[in-house]
N, C-alpha and C. Protein backbone atom coordinates (compact mmCIF):
# COMPACT_ATOMS: atom_id res chain seq x y z
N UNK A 1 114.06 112.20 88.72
CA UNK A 1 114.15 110.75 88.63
C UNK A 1 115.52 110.23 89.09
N UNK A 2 116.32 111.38 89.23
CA UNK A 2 117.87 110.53 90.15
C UNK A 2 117.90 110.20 91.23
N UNK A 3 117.20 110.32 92.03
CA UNK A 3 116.70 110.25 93.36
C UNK A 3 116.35 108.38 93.04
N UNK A 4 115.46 107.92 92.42
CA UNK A 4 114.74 106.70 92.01
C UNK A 4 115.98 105.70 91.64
N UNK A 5 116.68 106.92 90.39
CA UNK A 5 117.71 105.51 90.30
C UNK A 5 119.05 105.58 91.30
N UNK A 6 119.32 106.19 91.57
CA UNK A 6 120.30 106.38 93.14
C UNK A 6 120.03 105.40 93.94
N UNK A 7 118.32 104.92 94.61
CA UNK A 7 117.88 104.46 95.27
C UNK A 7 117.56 102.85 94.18
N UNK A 8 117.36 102.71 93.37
CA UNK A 8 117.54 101.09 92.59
C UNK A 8 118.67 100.99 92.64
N UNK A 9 119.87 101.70 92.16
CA UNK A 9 121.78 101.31 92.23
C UNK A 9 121.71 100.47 93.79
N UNK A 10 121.37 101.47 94.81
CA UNK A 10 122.06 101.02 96.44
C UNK A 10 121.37 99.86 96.59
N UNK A 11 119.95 99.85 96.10
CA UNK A 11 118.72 98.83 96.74
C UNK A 11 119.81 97.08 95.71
N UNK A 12 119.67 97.57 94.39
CA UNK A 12 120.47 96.55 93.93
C UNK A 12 121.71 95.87 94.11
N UNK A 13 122.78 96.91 94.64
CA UNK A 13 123.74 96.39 95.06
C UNK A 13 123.77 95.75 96.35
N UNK A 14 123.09 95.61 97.14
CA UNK A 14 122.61 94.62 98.39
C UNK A 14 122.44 93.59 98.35
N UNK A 15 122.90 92.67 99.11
CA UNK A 15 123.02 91.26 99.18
C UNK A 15 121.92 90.55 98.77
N UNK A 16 121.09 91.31 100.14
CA UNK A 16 119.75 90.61 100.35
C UNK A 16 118.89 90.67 99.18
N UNK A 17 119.00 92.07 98.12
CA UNK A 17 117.91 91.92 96.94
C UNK A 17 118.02 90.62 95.77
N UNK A 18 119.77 90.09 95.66
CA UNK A 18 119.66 89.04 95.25
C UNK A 18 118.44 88.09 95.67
N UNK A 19 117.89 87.66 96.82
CA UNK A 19 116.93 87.23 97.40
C UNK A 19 115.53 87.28 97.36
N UNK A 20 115.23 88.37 96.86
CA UNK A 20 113.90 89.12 96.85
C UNK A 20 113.27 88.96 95.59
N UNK A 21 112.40 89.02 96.06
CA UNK A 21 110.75 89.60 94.71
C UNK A 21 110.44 91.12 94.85
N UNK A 22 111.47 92.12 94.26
CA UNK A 22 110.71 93.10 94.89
C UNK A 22 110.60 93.71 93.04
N UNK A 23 109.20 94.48 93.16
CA UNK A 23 108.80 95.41 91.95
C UNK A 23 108.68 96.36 92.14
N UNK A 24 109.41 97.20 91.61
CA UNK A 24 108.89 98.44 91.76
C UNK A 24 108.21 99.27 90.52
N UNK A 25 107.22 100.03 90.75
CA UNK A 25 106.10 100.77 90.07
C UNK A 25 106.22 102.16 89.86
N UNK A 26 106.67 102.99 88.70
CA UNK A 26 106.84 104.46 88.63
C UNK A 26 105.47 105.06 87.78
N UNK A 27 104.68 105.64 89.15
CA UNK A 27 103.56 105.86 88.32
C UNK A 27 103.35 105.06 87.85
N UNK A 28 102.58 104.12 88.31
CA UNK A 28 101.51 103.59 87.82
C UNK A 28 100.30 103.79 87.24
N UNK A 29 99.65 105.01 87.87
CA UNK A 29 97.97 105.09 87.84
C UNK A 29 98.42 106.75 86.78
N UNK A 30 99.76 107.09 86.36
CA UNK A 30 99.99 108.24 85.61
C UNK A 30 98.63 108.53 84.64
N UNK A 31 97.91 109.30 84.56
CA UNK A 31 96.66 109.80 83.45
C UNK A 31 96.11 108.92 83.15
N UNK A 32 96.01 107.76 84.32
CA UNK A 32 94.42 107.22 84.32
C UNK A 32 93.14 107.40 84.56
N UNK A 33 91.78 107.12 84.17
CA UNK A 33 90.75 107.65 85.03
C UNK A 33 90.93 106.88 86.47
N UNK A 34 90.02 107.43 86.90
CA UNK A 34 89.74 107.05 88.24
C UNK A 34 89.45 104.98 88.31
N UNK A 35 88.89 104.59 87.57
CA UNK A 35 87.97 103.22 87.12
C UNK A 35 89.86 102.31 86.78
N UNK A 36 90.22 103.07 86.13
CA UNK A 36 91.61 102.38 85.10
C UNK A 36 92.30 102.28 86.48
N UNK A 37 92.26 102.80 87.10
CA UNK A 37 93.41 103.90 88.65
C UNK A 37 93.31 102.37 89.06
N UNK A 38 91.80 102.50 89.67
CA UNK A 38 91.67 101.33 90.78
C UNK A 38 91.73 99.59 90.09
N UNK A 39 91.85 99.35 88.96
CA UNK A 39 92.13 98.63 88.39
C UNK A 39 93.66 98.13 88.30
N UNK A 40 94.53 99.20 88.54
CA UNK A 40 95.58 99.15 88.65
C UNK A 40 96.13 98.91 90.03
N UNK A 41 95.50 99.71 90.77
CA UNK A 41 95.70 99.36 92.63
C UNK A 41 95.38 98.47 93.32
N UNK A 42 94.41 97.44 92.68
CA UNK A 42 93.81 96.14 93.02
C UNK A 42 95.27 95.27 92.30
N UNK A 43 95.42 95.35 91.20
CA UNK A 43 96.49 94.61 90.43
C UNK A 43 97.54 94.61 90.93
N UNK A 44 98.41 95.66 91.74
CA UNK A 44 99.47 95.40 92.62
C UNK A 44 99.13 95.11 93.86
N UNK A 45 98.25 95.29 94.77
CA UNK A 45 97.97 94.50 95.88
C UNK A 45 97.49 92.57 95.34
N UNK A 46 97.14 92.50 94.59
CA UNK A 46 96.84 91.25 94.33
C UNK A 46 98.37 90.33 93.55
N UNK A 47 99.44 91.33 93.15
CA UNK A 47 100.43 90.57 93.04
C UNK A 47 101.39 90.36 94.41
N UNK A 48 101.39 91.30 95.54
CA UNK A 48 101.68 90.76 96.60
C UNK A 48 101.84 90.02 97.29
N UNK A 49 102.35 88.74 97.38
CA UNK A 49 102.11 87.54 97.91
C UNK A 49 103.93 87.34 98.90
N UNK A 50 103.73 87.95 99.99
CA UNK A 50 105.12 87.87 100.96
C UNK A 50 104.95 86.33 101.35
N UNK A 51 106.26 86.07 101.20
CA UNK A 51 107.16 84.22 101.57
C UNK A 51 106.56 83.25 100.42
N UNK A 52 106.11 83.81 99.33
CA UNK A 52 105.85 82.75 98.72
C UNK A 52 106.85 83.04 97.37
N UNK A 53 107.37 81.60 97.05
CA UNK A 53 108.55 82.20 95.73
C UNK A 53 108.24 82.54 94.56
N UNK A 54 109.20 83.22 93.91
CA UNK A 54 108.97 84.13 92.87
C UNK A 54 108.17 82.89 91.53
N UNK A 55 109.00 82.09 91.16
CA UNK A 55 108.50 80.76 90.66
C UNK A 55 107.00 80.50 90.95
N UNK A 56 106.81 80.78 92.12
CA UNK A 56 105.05 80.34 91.92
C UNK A 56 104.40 81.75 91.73
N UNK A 57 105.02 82.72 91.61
CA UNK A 57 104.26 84.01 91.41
C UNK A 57 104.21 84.92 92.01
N UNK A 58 105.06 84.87 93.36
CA UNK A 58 105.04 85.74 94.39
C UNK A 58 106.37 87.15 94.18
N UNK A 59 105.20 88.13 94.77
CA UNK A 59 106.18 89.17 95.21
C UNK A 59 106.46 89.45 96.55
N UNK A 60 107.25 89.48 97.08
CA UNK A 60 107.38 89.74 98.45
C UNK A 60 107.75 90.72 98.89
N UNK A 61 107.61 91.96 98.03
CA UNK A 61 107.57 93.41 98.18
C UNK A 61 107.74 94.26 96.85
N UNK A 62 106.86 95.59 97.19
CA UNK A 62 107.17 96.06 96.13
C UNK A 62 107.48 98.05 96.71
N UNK A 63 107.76 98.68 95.93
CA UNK A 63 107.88 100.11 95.83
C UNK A 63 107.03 100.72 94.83
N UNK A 64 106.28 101.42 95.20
CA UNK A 64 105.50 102.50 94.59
C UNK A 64 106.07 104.15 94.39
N UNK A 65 106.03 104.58 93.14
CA UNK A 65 106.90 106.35 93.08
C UNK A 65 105.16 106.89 92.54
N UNK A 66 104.66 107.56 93.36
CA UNK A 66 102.92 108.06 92.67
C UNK A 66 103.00 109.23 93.08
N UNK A 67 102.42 110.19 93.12
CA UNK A 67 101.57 111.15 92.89
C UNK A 67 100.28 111.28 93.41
N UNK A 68 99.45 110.23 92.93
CA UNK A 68 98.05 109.58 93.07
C UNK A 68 97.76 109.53 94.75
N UNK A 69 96.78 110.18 94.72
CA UNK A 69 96.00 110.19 96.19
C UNK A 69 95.69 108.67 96.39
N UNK A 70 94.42 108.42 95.47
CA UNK A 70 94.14 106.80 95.40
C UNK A 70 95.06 105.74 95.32
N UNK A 71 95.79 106.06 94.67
CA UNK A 71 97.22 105.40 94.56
C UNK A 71 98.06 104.33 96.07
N UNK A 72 98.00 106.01 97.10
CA UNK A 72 98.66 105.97 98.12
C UNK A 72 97.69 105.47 98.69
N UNK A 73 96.61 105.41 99.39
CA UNK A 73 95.51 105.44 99.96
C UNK A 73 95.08 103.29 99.51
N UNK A 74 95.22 102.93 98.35
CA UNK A 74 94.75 101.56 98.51
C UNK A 74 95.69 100.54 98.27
N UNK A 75 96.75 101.19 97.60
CA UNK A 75 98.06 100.40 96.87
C UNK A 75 98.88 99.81 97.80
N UNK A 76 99.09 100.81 99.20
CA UNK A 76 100.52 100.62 99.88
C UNK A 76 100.16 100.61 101.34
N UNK A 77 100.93 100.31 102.47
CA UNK A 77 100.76 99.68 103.67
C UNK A 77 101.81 100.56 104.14
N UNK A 78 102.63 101.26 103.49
CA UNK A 78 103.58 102.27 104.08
C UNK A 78 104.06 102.99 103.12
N UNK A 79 104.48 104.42 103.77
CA UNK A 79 104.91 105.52 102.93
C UNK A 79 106.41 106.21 103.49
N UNK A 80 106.90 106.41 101.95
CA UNK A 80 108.39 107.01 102.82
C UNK A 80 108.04 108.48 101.33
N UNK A 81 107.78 109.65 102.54
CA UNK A 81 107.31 111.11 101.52
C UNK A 81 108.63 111.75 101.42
N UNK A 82 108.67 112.17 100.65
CA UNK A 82 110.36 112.39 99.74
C UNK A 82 109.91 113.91 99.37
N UNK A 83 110.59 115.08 99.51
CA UNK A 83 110.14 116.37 99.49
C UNK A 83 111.48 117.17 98.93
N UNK A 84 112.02 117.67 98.18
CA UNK A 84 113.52 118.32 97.96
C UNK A 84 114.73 117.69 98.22
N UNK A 85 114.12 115.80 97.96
CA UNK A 85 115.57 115.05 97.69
C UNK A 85 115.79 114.49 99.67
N UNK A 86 114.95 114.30 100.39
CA UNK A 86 114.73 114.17 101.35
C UNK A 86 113.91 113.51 102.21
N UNK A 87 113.75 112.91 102.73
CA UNK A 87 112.67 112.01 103.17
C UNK A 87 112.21 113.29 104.53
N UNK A 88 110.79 113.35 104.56
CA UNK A 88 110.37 114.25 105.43
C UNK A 88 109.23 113.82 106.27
N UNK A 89 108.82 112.41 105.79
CA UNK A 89 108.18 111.69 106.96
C UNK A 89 107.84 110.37 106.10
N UNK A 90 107.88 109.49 107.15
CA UNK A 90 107.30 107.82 106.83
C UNK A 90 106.43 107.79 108.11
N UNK A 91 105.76 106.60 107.52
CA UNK A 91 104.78 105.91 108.37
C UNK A 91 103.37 105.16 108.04
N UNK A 92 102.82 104.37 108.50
CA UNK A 92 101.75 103.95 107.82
C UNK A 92 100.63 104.59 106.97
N UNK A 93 100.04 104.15 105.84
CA UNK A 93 99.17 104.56 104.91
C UNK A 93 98.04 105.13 105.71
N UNK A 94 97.73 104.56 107.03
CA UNK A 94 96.43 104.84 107.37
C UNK A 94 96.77 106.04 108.50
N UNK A 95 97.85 106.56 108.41
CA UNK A 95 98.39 107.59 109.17
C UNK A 95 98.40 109.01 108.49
N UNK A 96 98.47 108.56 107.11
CA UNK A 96 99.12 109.67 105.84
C UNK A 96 98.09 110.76 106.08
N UNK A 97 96.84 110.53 106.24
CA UNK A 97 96.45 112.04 105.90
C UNK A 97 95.96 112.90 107.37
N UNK A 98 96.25 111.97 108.09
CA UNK A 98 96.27 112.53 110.05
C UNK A 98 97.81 113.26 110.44
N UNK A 99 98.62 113.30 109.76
CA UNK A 99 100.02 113.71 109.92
C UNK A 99 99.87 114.89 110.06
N UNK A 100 101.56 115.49 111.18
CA UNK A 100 100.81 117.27 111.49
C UNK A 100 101.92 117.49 110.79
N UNK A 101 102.62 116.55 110.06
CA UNK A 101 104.19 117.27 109.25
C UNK A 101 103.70 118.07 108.23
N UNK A 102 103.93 119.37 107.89
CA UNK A 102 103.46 120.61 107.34
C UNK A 102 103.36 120.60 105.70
N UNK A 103 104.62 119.47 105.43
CA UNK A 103 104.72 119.50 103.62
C UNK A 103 103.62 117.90 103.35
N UNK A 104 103.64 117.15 104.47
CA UNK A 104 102.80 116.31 104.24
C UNK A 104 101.63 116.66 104.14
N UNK A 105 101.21 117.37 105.19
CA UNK A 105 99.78 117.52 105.41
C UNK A 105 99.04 118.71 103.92
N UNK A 106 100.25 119.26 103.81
CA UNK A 106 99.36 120.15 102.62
C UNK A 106 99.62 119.58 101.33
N UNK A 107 100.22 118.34 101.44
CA UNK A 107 99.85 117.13 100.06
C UNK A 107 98.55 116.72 99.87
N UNK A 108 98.14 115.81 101.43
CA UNK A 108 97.68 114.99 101.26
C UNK A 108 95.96 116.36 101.12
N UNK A 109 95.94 117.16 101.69
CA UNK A 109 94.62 118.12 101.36
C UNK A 109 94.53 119.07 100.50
N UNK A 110 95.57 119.20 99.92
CA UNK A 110 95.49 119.87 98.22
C UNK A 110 95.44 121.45 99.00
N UNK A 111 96.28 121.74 99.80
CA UNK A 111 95.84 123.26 99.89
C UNK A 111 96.64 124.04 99.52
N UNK A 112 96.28 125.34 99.21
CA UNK A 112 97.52 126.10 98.33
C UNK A 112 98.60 126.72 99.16
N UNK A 113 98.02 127.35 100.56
CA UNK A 113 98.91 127.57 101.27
C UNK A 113 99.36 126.96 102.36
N UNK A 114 101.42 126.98 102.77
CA UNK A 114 102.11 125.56 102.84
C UNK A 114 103.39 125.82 102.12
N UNK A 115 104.16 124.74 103.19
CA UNK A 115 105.45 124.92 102.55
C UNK A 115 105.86 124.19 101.07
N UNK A 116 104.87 123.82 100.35
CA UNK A 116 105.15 123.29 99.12
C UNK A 116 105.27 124.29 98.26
């Protein structure tokens, strides 16, 4: 979890976050069923609301820390995969499980053998 708050210290000390709506989500969908999961992944896409102000309800970005296949897959519009304190690939959600990056790809298909 130092990695998370390392990354809230820098993200906070920035000008621009004075400015922002941003939320961020640690585990969210942690030992939910599947039903609770997507209940939860509808609930942060539906608080999403970019350029509109915080006052009327808007977020204009948020960060997700999951685990969750479903999670990644309906929640988020981009991924930054973090592997031994490292970022080891970003790129769009609808990219995540077509990736030939080796620690990605044996995330996103659960296989045992792999550099994880």
């Amino acid at each position: 979890r130092s990695e998370l708050m390392d990354f809230s210290v820098r993200l906070a000390s920035n000008p621009w976050f004075a400015l922002a709506q941003i939320l961020m989500y640690d585990e969210p969908t942690a030992g939910l069923d599947p039903v609770a999961s997507t209940v939860v992944e509808d609930l942060i896409r539906s608080l999403h609301k970019p350029g509109q102000p915080a006052q009327q309800g808007g977020i204009s970005s948020y960060i997700v820390v999951t685990h969750q296949h479903s999670t990644i897959m309906r929640a988020v519009d981009r991924i930054i995969f973090l592997h031994g304190g490292r970022v080891v690939w970003e790129g769009p959600a609808a990219e995540f499980r077509t990736t030939e990056e080796p620690i990605v790809k044996q995330f996103a298909t659960g296989e045992l053998e792999g550099p994880i």
